[in-house]
C-alpha atoms as a PDB file:
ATOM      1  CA  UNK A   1     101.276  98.387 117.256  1.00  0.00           C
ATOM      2  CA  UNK A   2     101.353 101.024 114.999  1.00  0.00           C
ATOM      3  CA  UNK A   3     100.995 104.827 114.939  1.00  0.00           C
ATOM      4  CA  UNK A   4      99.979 107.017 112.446  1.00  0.00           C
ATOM      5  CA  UNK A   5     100.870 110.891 113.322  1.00  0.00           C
ATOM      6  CA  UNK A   6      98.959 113.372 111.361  1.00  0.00           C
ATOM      7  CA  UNK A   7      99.735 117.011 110.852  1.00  0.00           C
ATOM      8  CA  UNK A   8      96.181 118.014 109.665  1.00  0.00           C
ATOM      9  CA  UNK A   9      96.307 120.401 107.027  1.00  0.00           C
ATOM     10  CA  UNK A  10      98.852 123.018 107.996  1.00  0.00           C
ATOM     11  CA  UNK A  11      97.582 125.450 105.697  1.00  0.00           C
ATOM     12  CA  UNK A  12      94.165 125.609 107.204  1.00  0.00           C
ATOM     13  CA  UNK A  13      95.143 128.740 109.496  1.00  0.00           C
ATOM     14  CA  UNK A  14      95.473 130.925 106.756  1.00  0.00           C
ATOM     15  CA  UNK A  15      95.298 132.077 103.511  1.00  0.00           C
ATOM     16  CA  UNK A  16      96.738 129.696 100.700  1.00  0.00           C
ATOM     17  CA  UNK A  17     100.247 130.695 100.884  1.00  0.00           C
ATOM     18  CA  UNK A  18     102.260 132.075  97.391  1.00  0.00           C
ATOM     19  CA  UNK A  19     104.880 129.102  96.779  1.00  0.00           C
ATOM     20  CA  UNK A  20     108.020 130.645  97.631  1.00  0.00           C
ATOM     21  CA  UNK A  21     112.088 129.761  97.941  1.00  0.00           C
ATOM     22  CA  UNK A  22     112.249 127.420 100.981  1.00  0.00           C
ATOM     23  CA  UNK A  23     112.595 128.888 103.979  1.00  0.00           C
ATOM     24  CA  UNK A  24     115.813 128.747 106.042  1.00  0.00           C
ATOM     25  CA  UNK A  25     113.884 126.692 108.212  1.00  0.00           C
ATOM     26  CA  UNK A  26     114.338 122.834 107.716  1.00  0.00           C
ATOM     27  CA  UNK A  27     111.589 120.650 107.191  1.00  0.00           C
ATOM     28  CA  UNK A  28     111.546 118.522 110.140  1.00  0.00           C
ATOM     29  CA  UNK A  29     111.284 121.948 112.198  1.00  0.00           C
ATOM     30  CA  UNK A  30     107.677 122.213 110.292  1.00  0.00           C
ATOM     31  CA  UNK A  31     106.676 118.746 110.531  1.00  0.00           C
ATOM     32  CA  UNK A  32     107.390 118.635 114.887  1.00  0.00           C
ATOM     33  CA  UNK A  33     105.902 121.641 115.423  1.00  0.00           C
ATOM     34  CA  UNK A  34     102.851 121.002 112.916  1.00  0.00           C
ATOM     35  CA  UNK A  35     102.506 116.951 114.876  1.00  0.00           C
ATOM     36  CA  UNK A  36     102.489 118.958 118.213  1.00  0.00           C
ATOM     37  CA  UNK A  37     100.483 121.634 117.574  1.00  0.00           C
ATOM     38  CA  UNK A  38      97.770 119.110 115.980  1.00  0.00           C
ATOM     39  CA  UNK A  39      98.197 116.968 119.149  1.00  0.00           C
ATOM     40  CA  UNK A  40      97.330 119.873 121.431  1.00  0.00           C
ATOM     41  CA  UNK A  41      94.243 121.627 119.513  1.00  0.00           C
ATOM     42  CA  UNK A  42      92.782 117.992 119.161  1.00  0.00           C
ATOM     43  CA  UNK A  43      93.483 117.643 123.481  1.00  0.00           C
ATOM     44  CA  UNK A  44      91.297 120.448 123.907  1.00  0.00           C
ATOM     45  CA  UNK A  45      87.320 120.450 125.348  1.00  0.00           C
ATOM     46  CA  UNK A  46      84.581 121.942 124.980  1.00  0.00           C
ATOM     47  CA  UNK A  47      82.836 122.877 128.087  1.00  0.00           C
ATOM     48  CA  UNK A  48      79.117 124.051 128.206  1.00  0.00           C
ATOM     49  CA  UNK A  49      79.800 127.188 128.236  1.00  0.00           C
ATOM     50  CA  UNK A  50      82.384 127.512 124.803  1.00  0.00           C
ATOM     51  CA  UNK A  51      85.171 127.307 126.698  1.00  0.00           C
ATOM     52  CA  UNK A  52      88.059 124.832 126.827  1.00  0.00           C
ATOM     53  CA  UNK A  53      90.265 123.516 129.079  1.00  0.00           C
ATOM     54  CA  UNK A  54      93.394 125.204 128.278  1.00  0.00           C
ATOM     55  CA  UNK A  55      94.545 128.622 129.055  1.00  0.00           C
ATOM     56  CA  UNK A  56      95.394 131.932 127.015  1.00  0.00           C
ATOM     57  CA  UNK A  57      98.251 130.390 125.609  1.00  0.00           C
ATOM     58  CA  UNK A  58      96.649 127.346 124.545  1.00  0.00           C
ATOM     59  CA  UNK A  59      98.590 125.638 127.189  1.00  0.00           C
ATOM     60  CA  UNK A  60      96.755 123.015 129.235  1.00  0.00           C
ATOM     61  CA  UNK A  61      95.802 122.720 132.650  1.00  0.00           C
ATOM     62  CA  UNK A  62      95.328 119.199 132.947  1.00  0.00           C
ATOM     63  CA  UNK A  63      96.313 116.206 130.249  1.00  0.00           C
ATOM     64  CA  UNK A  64      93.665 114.055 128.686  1.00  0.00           C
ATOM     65  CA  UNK A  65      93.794 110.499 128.852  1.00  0.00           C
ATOM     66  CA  UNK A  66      94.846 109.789 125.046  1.00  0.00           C
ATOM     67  CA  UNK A  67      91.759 107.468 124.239  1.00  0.00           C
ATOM     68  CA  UNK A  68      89.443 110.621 124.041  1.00  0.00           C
ATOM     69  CA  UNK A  69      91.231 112.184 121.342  1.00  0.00           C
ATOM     70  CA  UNK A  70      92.515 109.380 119.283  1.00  0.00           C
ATOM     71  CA  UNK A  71      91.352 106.594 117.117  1.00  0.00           C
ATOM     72  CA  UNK A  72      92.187 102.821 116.200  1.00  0.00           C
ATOM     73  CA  UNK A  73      91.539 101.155 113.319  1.00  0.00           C
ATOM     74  CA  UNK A  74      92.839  98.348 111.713  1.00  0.00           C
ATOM     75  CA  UNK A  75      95.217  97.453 114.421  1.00  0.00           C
ATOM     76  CA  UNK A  76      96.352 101.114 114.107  1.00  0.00           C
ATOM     77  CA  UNK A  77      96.072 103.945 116.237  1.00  0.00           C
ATOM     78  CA  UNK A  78      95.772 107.767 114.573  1.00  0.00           C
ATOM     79  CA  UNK A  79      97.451 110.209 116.266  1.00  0.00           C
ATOM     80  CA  UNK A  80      94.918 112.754 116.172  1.00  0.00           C
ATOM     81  CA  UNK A  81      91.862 110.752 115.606  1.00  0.00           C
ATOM     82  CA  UNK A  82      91.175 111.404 111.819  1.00  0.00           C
ATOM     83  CA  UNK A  83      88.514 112.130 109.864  1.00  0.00           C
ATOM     84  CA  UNK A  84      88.799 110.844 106.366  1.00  0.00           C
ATOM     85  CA  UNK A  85      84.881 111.888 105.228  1.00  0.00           C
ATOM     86  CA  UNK A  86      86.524 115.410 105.567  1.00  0.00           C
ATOM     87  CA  UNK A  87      86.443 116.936 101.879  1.00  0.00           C
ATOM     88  CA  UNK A  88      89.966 117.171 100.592  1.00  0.00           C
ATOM     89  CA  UNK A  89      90.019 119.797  97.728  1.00  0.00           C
ATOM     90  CA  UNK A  90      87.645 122.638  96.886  1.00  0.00           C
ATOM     91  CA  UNK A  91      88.325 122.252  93.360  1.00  0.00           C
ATOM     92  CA  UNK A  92      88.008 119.540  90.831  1.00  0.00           C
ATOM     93  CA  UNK A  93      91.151 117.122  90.707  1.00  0.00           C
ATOM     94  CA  UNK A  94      92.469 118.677  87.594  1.00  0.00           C
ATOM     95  CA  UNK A  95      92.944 122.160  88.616  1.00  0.00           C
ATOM     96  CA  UNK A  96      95.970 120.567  91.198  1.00  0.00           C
ATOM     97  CA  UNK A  97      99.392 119.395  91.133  1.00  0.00           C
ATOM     98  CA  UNK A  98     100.283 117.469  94.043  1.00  0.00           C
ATOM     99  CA  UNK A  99     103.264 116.484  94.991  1.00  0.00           C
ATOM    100  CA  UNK A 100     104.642 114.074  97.502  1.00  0.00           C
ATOM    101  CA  UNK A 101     107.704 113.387  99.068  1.00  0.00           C
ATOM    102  CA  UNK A 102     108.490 109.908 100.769  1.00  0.00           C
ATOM    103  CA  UNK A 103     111.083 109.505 103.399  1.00  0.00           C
ATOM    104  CA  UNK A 104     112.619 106.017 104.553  1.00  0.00           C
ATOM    105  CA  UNK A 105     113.820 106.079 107.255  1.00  0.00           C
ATOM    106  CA  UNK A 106     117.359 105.130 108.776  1.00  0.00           C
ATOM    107  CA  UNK A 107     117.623 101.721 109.536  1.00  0.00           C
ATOM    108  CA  UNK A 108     114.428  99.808 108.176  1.00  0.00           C
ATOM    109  CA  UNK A 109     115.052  97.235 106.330  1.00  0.00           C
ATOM    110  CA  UNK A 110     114.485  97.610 102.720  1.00  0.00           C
ATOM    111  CA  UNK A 111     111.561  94.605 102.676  1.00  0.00           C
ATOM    112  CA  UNK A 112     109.533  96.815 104.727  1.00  0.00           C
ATOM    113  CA  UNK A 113     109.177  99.265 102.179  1.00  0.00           C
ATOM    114  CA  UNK A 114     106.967  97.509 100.070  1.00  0.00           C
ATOM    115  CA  UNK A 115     104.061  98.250 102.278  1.00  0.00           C
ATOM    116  CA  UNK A 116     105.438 101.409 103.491  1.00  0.00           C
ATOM    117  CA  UNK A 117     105.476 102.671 100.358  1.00  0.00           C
ATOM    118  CA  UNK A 118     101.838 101.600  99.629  1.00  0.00           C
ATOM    119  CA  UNK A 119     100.412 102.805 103.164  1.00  0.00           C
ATOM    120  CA  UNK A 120     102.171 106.257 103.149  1.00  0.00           C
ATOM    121  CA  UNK A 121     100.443 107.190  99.504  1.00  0.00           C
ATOM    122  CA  UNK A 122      97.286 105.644 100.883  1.00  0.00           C
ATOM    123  CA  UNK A 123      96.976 107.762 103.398  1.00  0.00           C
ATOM    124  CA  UNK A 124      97.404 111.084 101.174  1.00  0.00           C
ATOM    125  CA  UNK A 125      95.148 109.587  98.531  1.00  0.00           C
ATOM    126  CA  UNK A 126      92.152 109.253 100.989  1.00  0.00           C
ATOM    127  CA  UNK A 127      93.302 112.787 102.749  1.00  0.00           C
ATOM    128  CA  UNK A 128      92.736 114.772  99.952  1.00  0.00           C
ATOM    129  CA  UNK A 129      89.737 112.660  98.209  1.00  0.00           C
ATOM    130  CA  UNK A 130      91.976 111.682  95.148  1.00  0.00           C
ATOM    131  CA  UNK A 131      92.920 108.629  93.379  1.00  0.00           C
ATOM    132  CA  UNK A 132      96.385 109.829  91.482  1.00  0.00           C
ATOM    133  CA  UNK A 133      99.346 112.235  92.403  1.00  0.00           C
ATOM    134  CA  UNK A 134     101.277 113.654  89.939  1.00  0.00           C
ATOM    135  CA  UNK A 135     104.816 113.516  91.207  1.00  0.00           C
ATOM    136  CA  UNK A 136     106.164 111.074  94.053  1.00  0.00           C
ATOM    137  CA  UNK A 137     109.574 111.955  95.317  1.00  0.00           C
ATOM    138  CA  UNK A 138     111.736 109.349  97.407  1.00  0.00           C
ATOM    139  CA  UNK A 139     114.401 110.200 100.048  1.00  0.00           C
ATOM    140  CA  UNK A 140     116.552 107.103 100.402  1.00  0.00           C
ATOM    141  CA  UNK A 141     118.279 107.078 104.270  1.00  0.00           C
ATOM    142  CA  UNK A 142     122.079 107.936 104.718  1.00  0.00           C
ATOM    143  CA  UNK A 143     122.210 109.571 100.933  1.00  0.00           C
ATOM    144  CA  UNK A 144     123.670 113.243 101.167  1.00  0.00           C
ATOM    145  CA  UNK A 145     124.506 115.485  98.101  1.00  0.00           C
ATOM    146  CA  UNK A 146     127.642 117.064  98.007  1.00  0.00           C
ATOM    147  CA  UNK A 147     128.619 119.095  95.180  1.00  0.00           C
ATOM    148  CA  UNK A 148     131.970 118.389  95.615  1.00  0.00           C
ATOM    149  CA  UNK A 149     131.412 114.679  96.155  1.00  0.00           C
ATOM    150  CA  UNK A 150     129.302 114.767  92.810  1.00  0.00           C
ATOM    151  CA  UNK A 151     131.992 112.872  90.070  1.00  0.00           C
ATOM    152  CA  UNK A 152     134.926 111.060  91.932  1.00  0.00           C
ATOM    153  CA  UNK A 153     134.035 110.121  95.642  1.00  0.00           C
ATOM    154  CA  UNK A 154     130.146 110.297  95.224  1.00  0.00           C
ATOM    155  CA  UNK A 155     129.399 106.722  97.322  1.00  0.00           C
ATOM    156  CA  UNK A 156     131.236 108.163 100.021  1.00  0.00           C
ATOM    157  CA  UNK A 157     128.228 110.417 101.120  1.00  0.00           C
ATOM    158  CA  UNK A 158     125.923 108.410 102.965  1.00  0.00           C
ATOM    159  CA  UNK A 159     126.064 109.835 106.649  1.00  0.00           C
ATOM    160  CA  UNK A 160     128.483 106.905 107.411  1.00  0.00           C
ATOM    161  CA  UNK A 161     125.601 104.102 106.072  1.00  0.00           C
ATOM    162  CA  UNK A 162     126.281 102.182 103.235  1.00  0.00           C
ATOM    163  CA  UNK A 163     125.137 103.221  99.673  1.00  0.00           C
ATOM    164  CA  UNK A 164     122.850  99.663  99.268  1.00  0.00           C
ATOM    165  CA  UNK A 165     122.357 100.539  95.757  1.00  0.00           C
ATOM    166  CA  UNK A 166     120.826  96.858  95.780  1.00  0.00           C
ATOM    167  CA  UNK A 167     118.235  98.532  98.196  1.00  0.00           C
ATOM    168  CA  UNK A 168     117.701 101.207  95.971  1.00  0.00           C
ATOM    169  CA  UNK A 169     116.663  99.195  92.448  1.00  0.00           C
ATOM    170  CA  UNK A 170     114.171  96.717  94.893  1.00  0.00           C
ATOM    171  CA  UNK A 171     112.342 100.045  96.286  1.00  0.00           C
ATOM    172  CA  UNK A 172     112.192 101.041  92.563  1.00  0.00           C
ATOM    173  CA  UNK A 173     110.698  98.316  91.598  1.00  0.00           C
ATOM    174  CA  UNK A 174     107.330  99.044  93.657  1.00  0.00           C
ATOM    175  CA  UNK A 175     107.329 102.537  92.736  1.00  0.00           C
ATOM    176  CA  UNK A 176     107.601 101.106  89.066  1.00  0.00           C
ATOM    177  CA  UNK A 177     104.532  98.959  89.826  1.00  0.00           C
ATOM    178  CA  UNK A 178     102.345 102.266  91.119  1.00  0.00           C
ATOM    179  CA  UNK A 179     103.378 104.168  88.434  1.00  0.00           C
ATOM    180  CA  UNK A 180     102.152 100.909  86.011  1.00  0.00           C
ATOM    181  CA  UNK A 181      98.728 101.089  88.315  1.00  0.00           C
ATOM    182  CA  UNK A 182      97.996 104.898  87.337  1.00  0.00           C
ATOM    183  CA  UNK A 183      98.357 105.860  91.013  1.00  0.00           C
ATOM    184  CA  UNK A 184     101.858 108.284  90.250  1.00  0.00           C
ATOM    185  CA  UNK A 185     101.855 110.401  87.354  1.00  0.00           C
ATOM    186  CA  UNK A 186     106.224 110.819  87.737  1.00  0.00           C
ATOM    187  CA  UNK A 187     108.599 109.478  89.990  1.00  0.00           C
ATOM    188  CA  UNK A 188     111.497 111.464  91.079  1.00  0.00           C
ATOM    189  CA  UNK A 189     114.843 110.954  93.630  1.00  0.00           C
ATOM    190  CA  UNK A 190     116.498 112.885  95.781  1.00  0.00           C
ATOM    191  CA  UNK A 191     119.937 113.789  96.479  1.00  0.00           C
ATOM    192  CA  UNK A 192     121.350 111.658  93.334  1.00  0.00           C
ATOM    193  CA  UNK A 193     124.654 113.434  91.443  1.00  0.00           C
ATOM    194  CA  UNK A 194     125.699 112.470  88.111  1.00  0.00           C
ATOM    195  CA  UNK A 195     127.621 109.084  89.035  1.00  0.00           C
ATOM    196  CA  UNK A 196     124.862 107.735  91.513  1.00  0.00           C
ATOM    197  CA  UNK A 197     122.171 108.459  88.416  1.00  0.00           C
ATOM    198  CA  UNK A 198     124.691 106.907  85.691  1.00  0.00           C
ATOM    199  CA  UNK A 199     124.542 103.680  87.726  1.00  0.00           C
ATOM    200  CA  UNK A 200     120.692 103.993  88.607  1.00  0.00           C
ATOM    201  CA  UNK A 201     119.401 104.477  85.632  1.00  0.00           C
ATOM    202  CA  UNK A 202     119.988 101.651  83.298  1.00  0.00           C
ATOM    203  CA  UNK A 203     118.454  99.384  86.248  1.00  0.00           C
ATOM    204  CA  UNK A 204     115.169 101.069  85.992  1.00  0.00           C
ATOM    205  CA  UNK A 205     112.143 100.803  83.472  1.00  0.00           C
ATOM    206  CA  UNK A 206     110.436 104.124  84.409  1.00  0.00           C
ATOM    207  CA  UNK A 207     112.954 106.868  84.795  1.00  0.00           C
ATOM    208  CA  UNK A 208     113.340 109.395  87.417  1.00  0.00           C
ATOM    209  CA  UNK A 209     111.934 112.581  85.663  1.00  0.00           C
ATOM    210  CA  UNK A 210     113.128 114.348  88.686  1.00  0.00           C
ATOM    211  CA  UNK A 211     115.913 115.004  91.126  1.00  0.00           C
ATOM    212  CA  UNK A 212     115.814 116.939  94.094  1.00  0.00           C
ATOM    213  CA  UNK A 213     119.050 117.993  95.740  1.00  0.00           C
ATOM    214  CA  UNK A 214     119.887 119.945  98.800  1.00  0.00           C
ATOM    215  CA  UNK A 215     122.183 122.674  98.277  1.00  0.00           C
ATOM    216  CA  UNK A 216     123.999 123.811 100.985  1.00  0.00           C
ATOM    217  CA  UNK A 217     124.616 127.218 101.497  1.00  0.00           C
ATOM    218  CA  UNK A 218     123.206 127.699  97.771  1.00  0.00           C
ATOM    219  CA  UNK A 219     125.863 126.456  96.717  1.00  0.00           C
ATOM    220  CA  UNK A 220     126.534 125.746  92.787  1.00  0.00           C
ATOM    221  CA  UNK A 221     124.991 123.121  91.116  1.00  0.00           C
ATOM    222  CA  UNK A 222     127.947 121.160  89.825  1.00  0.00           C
ATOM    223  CA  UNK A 223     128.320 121.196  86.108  1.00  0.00           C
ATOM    224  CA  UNK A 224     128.343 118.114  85.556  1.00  0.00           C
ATOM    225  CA  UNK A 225     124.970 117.107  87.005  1.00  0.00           C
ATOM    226  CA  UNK A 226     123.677 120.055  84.967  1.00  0.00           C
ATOM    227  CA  UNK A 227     124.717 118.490  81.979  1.00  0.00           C
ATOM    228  CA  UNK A 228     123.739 114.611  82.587  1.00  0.00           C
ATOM    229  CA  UNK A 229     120.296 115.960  83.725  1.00  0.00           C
ATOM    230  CA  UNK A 230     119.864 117.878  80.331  1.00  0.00           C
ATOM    231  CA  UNK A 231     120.565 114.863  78.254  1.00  0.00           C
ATOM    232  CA  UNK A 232     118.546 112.349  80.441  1.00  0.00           C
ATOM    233  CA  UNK A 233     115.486 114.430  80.647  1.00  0.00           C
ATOM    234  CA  UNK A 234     115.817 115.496  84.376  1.00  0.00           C
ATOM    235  CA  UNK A 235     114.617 118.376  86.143  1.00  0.00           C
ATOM    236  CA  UNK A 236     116.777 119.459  88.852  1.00  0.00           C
ATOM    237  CA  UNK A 237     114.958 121.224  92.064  1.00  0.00           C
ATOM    238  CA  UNK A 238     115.877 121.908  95.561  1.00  0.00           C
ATOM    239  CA  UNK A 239     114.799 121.343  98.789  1.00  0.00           C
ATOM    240  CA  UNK A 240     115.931 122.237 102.503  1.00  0.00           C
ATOM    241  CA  UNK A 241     114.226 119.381 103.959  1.00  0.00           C
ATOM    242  CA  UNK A 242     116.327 117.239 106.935  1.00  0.00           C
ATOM    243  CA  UNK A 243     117.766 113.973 105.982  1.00  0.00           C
ATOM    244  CA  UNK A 244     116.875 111.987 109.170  1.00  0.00           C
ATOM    245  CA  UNK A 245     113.380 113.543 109.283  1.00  0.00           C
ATOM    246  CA  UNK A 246     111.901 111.849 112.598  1.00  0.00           C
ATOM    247  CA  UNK A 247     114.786 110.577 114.737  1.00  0.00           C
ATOM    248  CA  UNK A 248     113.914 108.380 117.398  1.00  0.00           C
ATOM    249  CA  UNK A 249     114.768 110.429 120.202  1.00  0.00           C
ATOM    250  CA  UNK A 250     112.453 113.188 118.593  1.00  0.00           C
ATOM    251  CA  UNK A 251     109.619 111.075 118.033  1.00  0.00           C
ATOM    252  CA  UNK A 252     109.756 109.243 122.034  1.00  0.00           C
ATOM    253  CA  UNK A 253     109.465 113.736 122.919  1.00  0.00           C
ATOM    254  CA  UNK A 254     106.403 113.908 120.929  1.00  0.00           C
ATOM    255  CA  UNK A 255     104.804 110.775 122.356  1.00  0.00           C
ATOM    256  CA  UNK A 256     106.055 110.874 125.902  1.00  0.00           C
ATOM    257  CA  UNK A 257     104.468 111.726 129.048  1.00  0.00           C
ATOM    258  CA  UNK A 258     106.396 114.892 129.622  1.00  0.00           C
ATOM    259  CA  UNK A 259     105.412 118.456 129.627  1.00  0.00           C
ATOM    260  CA  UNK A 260     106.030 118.971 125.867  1.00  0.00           C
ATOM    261  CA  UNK A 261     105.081 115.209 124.851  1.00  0.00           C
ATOM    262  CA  UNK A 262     101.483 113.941 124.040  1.00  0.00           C
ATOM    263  CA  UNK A 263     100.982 111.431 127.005  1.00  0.00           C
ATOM    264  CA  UNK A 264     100.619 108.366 124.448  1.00  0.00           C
ATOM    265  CA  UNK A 265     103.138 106.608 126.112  1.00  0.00           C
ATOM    266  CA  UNK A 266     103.305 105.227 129.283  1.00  0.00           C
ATOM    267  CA  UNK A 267     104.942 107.332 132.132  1.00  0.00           C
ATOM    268  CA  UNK A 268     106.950 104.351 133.681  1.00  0.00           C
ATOM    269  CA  UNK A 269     107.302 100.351 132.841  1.00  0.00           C
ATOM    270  CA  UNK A 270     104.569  99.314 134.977  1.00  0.00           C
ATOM    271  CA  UNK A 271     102.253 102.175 134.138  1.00  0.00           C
ATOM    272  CA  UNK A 272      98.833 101.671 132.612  1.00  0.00           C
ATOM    273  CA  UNK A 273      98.337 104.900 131.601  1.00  0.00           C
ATOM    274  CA  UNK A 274      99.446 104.894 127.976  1.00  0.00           C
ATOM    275  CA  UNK A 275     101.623 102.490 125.877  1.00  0.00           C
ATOM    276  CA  UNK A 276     104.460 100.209 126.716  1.00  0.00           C
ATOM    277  CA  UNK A 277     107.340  99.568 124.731  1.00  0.00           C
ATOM    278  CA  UNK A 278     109.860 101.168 122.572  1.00  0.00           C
ATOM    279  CA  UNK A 279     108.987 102.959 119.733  1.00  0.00           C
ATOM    280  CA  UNK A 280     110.562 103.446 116.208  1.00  0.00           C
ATOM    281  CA  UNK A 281     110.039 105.579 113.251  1.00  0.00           C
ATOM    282  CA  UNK A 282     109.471 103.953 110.330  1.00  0.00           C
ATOM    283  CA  UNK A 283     108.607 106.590 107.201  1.00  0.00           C
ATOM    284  CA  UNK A 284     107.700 110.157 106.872  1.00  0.00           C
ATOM    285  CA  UNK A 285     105.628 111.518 104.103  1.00  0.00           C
ATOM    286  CA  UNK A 286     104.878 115.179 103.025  1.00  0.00           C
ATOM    287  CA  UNK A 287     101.885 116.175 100.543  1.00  0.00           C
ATOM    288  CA  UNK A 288     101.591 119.354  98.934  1.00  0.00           C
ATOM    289  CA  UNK A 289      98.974 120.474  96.424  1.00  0.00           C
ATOM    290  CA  UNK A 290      99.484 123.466  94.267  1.00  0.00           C
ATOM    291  CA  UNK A 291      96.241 125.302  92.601  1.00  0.00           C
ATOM    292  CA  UNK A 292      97.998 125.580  89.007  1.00  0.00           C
ATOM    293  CA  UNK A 293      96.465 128.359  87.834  1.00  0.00           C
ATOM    294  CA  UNK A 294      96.935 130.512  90.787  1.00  0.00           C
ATOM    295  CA  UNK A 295     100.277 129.281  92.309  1.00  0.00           C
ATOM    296  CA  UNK A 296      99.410 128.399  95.481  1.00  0.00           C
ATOM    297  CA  UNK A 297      98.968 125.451  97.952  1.00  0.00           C
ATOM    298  CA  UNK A 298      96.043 125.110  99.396  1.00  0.00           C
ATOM    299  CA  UNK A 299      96.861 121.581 101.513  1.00  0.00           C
ATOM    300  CA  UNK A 300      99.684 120.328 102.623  1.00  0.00           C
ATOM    301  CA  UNK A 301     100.745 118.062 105.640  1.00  0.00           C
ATOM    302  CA  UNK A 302     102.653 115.256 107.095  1.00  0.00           C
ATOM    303  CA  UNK A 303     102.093 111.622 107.988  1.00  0.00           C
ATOM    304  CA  UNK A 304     104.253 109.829 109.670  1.00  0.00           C
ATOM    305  CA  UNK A 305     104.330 106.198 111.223  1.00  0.00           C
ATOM    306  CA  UNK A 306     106.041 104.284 114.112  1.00  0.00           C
ATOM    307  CA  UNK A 307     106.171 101.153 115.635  1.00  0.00           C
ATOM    308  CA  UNK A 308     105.862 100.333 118.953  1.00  0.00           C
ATOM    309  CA  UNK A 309     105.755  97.915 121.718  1.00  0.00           C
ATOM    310  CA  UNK A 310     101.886  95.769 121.915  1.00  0.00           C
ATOM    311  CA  UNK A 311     101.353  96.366 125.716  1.00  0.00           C
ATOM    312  CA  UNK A 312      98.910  98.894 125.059  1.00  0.00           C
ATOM    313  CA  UNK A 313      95.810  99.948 128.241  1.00  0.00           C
ATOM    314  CA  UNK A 314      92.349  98.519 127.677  1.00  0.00           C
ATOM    315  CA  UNK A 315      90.582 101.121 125.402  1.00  0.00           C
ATOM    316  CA  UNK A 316      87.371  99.838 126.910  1.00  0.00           C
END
């Protein structure tokens, strides 16, 4: 079965916040913490008298059974139930640039991303009431830049996975085909030095116009990226987001039935009061959209999806 975790739009307790040099904070801090703190305001009732039934800290006394606060359709369950008649934007679809950022996830395998691919911009399409983004950014798994890996020894940082460079060119190919269909303005990479971008791009008909790297300990942008960038048309930008976004062991905490988890999975093998099986990450995606004329982002969020096992309680 599958489950598709929302954050909600995180920007929605606030003001519209200035974009700003990432935080110290990673990424995948933001996206747990938005997942569970969207789990917990959607667990909450209302009680005749305004009330709910948590306490001062938001904490609550007892959990609800995860039926009343989540929705399937399609063979899918949403994690919060989701509202997609919501308005998106408060301004007409010009006045934004949004920006998305894809992450696959450590071992899928590559033919899944076909319809990963397709699902994940779905989702932010019919989120925010559009039918384009301007600039879709992929993460492939394993790839880490190293500035000092960036000429001579550049294959050799991939988090001990192979660089399926194979992989890479078939996942390109689909992102090709959106681009073709109008539905992504650019397509950009991440974590690709000069070497790894040499080999890349003669295999691809719509070029990267993008690469975001993640510079550790702001370091120096090696020269020689700098350089190949220039000549092929590349913007460089930066990012402090986590390579393995959702581990699985993260993403069993968020759905468990402990204290900090949501109760969507069962509390034992024989229990019926959630779902059986094991469950497994399968793509992250972050949307962002920027007002352009005022600099700031008004939405942004997270979906993410995971498989799990089919034993799943009557929803009856």
């Amino acid at each position: 079965m599958k489950l598709i975790l929302s954050t909600s739009n995180i920007m929605k307790g606030g003001r519209p916040s200035v974009i700003r040099q990432p935080p110290t904070q990673k990424s995948n801090v933001e996206l747990i913490n938005s997942l569970r703190s969207n789990f917990i305001a959607s667990q909450q009732i209302d009680t005749p008298n305004g009330s709910t039934n948590g306490d001062a800290n938001g904490s609550q006394t007892s959990r609800q059974d995860y039926k009343s606060w989540t929705s399937e359709q399609d063979g899918a369950l949403y994690i919060p139930a989701i509202d997609f008649s919501q308005p998106g934007l408060s301004e007409e679809r010009d006045q934004y640039d949004i920006t998305v950022k894809l992450f696959y996830l450590p071992g899928i395998p590559v033919s899944r991303r076909c319809a990963h691919t397709r699902e994940a911009i779905d989702l932010v399409l019919k989120e925010l009431h559009v039918k384009s983004i301007d600039l879709l950014i992929v993460s492939f798994p394993g790839i880490l830049f190293d500035a000092d890996d960036d000429s001579e020894d550049e294959e050799a940082s991939t988090n001990g996975e192979p660089d399926d460079f194979d992989s890479m060119v078939q996942t390109w190919r689909v992102l090709e085909l959106l681009h073709e269909q109008g539905m992504i303005a650019q397509l950009g990479v991440a974590e690709f030095g000069s070497e790894r971008l040499a080999r890349f791009l003669p295999h691809t008909k719509v070029k990267p116009s993008v690469d975001q790297i993640n510079l550790k300990d702001c370091c120096v942008v090696p020269k020689s990226l700098i350089l190949y960038a220039k000549q092929e048309h590349i913007q460089l930008l930066t990012h402090n987001d986590c390579n393995d976004i959702l581990p699985v062991g993260t993403t069993r905490e968020l759905l468990g039935p402990t204290e900090h988890g949501s109760g969507i999975l069962a509390s034992a093998p024989e229990a019926e009061d959630g779902i059986q099986g094991d469950v497994e990450p399968q793509w992250v995606v972050k949307y962002t959209a920027v007002v352009k004329d005022r600099g700031v982002v008004e939405n942004k969020g997270y979906f993410a999806l995971a498989d799990v096992g089919t034993c799943v309680k009557d929803r009856a």
